[in-house]
PDB file of N, CA and C in Angstrom:
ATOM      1  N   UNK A   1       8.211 -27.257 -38.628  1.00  0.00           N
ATOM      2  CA  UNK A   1       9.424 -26.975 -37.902  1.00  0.00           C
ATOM      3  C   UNK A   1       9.670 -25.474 -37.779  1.00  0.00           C
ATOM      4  N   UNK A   2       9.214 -24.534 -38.372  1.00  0.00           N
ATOM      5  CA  UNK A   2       9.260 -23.612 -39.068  1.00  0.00           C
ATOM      6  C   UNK A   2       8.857 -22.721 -37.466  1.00  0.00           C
ATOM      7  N   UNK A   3       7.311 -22.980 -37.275  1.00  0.00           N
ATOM      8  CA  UNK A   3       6.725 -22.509 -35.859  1.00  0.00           C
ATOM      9  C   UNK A   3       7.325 -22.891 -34.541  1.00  0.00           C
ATOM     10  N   UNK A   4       8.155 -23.871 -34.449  1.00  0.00           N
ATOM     11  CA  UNK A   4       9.097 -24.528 -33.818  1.00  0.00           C
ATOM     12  C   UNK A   4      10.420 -22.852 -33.130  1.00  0.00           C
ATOM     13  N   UNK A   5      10.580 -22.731 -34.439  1.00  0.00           N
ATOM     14  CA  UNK A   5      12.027 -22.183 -34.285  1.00  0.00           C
ATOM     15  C   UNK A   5      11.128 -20.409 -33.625  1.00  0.00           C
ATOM     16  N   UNK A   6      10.233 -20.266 -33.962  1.00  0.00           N
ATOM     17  CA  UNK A   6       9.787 -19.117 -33.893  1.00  0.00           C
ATOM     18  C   UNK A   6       9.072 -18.765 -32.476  1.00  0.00           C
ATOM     19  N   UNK A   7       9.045 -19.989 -32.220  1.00  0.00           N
ATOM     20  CA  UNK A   7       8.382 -19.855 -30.551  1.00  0.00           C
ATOM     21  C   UNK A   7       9.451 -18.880 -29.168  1.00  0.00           C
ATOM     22  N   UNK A   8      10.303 -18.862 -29.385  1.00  0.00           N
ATOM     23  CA  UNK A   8      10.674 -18.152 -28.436  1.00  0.00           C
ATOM     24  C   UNK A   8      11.169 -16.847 -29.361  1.00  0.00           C
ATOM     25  N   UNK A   9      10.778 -16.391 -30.098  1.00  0.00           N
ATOM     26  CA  UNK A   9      11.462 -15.118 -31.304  1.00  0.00           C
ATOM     27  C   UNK A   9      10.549 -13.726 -31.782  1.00  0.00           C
ATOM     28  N   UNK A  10       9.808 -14.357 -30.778  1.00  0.00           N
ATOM     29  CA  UNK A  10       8.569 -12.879 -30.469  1.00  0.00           C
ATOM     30  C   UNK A  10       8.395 -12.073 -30.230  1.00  0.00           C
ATOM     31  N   UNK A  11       8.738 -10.731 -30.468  1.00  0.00           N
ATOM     32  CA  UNK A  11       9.368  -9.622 -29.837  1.00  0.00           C
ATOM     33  C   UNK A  11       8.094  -9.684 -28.759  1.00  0.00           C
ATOM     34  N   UNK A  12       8.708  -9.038 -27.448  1.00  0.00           N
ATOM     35  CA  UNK A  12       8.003  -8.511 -26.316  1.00  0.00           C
ATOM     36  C   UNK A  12       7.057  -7.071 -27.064  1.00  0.00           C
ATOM     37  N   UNK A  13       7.121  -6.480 -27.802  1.00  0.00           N
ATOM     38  CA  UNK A  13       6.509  -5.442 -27.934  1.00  0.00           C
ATOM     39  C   UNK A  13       4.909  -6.037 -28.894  1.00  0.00           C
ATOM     40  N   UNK A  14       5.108  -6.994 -28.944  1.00  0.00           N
ATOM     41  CA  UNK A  14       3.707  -7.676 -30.011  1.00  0.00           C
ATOM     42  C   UNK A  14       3.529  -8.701 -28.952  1.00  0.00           C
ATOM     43  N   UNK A  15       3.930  -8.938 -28.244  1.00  0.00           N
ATOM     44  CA  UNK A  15       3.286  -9.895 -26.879  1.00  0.00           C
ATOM     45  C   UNK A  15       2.326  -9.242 -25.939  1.00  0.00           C
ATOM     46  N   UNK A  16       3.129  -7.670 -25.732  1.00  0.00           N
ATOM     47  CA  UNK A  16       2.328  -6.640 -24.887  1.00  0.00           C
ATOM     48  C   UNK A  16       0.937  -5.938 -25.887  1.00  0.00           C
ATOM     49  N   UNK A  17       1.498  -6.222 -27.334  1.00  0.00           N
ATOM     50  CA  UNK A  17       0.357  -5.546 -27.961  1.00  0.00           C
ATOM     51  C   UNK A  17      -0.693  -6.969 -28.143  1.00  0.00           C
ATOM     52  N   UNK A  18      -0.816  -7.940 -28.022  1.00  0.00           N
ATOM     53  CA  UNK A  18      -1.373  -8.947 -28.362  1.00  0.00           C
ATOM     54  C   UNK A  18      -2.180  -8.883 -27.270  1.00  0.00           C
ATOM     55  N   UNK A  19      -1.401  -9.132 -26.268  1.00  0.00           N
ATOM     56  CA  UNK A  19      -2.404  -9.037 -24.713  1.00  0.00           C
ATOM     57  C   UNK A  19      -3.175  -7.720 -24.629  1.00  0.00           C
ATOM     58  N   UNK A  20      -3.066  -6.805 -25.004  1.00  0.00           N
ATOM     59  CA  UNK A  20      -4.133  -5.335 -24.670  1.00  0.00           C
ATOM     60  C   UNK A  20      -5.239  -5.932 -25.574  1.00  0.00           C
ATOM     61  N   UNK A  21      -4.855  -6.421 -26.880  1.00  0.00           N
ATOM     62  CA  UNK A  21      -5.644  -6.769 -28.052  1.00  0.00           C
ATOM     63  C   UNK A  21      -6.985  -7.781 -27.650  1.00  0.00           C
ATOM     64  N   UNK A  22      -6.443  -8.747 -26.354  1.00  0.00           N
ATOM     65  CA  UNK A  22      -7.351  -9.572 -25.915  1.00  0.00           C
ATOM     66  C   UNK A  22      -7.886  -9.493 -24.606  1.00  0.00           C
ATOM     67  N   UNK A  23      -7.869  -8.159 -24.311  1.00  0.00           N
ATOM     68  CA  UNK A  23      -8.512  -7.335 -22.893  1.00  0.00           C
ATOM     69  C   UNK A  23      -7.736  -7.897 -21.710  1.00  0.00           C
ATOM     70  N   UNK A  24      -6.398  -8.827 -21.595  1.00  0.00           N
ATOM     71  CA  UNK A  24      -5.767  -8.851 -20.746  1.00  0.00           C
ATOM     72  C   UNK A  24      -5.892  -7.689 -19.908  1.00  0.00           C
ATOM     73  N   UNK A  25      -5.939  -8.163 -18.086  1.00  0.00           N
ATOM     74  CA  UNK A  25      -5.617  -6.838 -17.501  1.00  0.00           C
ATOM     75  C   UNK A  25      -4.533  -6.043 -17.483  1.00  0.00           C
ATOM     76  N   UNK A  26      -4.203  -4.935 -16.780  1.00  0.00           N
ATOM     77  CA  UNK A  26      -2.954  -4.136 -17.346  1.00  0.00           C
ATOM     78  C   UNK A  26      -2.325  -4.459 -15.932  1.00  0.00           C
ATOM     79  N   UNK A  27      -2.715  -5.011 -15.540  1.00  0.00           N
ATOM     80  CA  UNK A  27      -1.968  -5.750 -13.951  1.00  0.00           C
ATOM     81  C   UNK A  27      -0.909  -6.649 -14.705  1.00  0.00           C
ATOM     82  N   UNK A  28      -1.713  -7.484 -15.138  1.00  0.00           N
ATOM     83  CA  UNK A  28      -1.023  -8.788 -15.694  1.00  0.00           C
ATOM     84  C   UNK A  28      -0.152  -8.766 -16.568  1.00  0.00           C
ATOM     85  N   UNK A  29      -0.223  -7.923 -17.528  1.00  0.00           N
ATOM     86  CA  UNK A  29       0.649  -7.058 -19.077  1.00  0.00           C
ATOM     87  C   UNK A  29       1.497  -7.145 -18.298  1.00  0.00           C
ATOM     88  N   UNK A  30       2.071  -6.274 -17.174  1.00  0.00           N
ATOM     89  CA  UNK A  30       2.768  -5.585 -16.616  1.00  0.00           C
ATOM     90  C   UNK A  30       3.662  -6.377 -15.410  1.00  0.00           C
ATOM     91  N   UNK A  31       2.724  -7.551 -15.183  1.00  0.00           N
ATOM     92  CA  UNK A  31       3.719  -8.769 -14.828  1.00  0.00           C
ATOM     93  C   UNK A  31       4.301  -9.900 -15.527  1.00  0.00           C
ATOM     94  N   UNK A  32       3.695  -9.831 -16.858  1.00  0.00           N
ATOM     95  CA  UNK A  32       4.576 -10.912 -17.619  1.00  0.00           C
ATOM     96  C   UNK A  32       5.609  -9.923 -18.466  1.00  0.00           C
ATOM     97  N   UNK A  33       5.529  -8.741 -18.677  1.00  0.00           N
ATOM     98  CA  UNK A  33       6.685  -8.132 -19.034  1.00  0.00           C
ATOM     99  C   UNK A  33       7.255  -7.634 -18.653  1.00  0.00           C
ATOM    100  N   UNK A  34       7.121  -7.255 -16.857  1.00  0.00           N
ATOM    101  CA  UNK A  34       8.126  -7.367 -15.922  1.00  0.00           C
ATOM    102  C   UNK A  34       9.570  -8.639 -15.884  1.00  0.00           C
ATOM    103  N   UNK A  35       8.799  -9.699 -16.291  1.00  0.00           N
ATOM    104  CA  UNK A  35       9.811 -11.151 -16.144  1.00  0.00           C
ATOM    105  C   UNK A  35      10.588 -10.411 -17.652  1.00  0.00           C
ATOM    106  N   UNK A  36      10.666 -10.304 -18.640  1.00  0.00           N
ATOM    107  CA  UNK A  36      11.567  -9.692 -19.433  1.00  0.00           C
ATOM    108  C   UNK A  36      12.513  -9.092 -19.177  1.00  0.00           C
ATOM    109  N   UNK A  37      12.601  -8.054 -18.342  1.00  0.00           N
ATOM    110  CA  UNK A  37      13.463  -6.873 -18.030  1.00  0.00           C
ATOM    111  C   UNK A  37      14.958  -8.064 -17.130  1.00  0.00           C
ATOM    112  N   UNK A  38      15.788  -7.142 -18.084  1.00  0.00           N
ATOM    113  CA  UNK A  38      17.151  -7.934 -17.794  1.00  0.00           C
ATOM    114  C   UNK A  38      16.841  -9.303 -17.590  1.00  0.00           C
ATOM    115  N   UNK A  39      16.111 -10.208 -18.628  1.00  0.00           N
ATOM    116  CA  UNK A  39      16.474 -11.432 -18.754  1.00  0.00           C
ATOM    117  C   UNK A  39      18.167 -11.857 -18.963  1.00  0.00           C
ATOM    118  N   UNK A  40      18.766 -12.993 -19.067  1.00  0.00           N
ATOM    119  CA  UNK A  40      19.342 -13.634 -19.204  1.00  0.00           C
ATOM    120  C   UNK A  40      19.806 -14.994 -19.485  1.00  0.00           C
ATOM    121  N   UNK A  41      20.611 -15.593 -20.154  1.00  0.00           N
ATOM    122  CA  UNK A  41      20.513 -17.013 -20.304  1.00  0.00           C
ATOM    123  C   UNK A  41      22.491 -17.155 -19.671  1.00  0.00           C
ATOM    124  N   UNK A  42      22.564 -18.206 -19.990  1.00  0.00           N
ATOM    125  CA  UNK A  42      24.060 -18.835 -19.623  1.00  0.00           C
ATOM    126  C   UNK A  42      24.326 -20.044 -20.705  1.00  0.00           C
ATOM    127  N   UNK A  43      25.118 -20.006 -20.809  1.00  0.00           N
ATOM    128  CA  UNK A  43      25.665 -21.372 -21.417  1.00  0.00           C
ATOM    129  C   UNK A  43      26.384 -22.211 -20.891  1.00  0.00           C
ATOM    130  N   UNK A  44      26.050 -22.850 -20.208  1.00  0.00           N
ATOM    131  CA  UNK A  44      26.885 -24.358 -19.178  1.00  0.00           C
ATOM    132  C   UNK A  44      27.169 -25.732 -20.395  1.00  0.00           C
ATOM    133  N   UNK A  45      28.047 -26.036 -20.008  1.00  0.00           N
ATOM    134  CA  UNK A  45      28.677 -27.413 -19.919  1.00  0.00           C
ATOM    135  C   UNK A  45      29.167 -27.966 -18.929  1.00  0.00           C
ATOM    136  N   UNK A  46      29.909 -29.371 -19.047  1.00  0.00           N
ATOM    137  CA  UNK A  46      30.485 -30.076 -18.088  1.00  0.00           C
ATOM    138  C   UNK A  46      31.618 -29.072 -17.322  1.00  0.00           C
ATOM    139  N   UNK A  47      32.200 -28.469 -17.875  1.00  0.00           N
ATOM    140  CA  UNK A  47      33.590 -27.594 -17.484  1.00  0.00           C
ATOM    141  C   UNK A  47      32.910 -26.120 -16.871  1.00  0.00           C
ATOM    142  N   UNK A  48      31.504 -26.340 -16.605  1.00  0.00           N
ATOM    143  CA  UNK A  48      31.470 -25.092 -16.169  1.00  0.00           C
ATOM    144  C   UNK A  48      30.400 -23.483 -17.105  1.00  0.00           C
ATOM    145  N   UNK A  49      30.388 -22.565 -16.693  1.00  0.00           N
ATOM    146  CA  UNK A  49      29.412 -21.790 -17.416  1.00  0.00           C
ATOM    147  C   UNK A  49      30.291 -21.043 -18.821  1.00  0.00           C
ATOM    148  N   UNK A  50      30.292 -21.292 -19.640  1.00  0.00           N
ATOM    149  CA  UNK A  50      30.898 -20.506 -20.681  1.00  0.00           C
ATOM    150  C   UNK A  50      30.747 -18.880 -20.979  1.00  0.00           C
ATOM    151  N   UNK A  51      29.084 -18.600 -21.015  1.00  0.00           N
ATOM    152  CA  UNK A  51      29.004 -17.063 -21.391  1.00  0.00           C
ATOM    153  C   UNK A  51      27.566 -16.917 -20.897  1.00  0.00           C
ATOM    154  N   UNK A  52      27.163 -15.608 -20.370  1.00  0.00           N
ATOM    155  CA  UNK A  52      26.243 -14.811 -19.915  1.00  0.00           C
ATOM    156  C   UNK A  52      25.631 -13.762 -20.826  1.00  0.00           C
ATOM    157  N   UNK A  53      24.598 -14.184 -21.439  1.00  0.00           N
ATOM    158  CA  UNK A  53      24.154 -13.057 -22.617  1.00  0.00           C
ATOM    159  C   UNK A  53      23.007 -13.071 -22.138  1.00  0.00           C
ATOM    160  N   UNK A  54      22.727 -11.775 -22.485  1.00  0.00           N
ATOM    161  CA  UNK A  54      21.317 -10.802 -22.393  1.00  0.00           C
ATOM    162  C   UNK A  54      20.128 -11.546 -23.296  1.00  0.00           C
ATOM    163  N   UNK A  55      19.062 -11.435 -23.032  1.00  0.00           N
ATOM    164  CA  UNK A  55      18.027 -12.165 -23.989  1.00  0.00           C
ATOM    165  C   UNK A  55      17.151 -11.051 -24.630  1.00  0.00           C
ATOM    166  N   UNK A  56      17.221 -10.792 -25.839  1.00  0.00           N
ATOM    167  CA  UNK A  56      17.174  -9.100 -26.748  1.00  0.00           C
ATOM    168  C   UNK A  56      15.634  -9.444 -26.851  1.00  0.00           C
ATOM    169  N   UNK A  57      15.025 -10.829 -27.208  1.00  0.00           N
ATOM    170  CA  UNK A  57      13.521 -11.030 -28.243  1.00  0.00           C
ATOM    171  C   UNK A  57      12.893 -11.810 -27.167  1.00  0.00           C
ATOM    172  N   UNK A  58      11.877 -11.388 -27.104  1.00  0.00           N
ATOM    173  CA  UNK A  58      11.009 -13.049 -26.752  1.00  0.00           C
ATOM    174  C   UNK A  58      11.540 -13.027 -24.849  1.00  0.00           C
ATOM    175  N   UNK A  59      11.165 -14.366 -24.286  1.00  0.00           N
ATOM    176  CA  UNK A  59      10.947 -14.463 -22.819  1.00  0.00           C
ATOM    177  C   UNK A  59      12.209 -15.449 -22.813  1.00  0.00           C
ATOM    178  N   UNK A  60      12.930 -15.846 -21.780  1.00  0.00           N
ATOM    179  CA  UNK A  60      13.727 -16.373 -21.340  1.00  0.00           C
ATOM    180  C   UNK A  60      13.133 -18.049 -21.970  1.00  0.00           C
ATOM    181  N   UNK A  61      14.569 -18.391 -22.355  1.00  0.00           N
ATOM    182  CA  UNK A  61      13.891 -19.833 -22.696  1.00  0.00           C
ATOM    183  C   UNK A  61      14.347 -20.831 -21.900  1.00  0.00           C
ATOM    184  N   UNK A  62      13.086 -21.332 -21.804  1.00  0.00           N
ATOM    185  CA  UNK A  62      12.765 -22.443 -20.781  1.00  0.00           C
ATOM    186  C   UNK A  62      11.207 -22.091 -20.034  1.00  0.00           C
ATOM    187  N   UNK A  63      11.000 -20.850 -20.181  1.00  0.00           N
ATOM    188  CA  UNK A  63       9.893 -19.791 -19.163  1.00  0.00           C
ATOM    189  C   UNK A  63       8.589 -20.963 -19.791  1.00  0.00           C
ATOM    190  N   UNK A  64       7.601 -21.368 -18.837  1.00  0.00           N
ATOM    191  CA  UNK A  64       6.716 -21.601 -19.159  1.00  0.00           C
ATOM    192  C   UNK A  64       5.618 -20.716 -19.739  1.00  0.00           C
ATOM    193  N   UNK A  65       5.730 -19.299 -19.455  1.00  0.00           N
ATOM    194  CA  UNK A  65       4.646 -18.295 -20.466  1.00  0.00           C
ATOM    195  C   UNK A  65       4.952 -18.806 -21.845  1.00  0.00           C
ATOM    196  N   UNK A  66       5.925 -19.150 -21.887  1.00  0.00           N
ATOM    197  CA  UNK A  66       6.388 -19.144 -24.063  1.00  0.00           C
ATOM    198  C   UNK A  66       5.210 -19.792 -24.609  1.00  0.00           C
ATOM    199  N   UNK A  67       4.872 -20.534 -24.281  1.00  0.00           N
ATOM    200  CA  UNK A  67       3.660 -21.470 -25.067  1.00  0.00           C
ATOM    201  C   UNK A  67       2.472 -20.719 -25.257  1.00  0.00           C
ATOM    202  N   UNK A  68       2.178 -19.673 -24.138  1.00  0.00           N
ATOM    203  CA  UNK A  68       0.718 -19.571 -23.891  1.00  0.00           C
ATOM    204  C   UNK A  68       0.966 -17.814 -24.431  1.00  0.00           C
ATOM    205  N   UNK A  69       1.836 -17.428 -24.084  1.00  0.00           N
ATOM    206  CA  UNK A  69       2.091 -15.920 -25.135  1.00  0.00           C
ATOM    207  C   UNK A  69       2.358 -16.248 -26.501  1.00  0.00           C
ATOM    208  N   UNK A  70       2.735 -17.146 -26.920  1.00  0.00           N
ATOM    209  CA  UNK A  70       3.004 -17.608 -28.545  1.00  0.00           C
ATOM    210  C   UNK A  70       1.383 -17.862 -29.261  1.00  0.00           C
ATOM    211  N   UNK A  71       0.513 -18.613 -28.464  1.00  0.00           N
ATOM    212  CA  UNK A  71      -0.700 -18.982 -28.893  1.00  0.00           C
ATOM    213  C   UNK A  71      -1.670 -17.525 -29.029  1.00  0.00           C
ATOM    214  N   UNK A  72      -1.352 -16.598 -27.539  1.00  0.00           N
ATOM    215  CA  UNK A  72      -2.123 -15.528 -27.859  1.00  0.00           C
ATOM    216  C   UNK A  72      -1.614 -14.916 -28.861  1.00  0.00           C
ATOM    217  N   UNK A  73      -0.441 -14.436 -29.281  1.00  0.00           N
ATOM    218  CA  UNK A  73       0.030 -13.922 -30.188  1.00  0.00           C
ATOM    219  C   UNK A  73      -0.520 -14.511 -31.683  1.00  0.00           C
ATOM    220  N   UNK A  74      -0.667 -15.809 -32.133  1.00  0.00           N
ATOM    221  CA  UNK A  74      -0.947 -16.183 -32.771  1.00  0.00           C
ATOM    222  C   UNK A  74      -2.688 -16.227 -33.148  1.00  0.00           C
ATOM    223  N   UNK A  75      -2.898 -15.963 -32.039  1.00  0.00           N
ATOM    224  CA  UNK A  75      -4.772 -15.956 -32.008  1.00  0.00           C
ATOM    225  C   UNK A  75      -5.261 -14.436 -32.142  1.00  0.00           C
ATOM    226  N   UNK A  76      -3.844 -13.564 -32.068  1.00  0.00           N
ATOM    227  CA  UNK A  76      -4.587 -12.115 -32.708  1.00  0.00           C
ATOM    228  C   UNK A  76      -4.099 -11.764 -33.625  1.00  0.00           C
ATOM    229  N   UNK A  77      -3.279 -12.530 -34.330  1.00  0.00           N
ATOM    230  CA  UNK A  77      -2.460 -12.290 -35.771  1.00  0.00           C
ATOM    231  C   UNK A  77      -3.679 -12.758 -36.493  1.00  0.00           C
ATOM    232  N   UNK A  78      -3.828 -14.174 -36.505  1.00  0.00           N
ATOM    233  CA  UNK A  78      -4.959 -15.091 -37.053  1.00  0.00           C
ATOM    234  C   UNK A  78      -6.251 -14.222 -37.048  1.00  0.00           C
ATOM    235  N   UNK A  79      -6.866 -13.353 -36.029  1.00  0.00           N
ATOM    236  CA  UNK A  79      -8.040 -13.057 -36.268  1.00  0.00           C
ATOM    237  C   UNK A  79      -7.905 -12.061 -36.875  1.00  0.00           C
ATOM    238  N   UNK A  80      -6.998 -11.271 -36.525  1.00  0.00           N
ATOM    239  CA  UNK A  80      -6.822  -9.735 -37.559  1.00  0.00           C
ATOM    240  C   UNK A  80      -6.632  -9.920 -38.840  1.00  0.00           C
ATOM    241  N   UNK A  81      -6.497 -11.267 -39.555  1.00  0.00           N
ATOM    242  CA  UNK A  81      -6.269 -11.736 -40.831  1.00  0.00           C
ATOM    243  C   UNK A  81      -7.407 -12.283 -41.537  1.00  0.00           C
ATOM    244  N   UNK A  82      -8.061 -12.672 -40.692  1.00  0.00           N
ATOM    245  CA  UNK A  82      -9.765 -13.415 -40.826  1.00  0.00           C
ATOM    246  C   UNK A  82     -10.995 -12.440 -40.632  1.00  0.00           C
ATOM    247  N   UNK A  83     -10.685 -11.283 -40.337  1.00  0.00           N
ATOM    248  CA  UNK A  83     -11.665  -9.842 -40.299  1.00  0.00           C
ATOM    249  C   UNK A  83     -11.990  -9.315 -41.135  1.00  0.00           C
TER     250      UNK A  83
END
């Protein structure tokens, strides 16, 4: 449950270092951490949107990158530990 909670809690600055780490192009770096900049979330209910906050860590949640930046992230933590 633990990896659960941590999936969207990734700082962007070890997402961008993870991807250089795995020869990502710098095209691509530079478009998935483009989608970062002034993220946002909302909080809706039935009555309507409650509050508009900034998203400080990690990618907007719901973003389908989360899965596949969490795994790279995890696949250069893991190898830098196994070296």
């Amino acid at each position: 449950m633990a990896l659960a909670k941590a999936f969207g809690r990734v700082p962007r600055e070890l997402m961008r270092w993870a991807m250089y780490k795995l020869d990502v192009d710098e095209w691509l770096i530079l478009a998935v951490m483009s989608m970062c900049v002034n993220a946002r979330t909302v909080i809706r209910t039935g009555y309507g949107n409650i509050k508009v906050f900034d998203v400080g860590v990690g990618m907007h949640h719901g973003s389908g990158l989360i899965p596949l930046l969490f795994v790279i992230v995890m696949e250069v933590i893991s190898s830098a530990f196994l070296s």
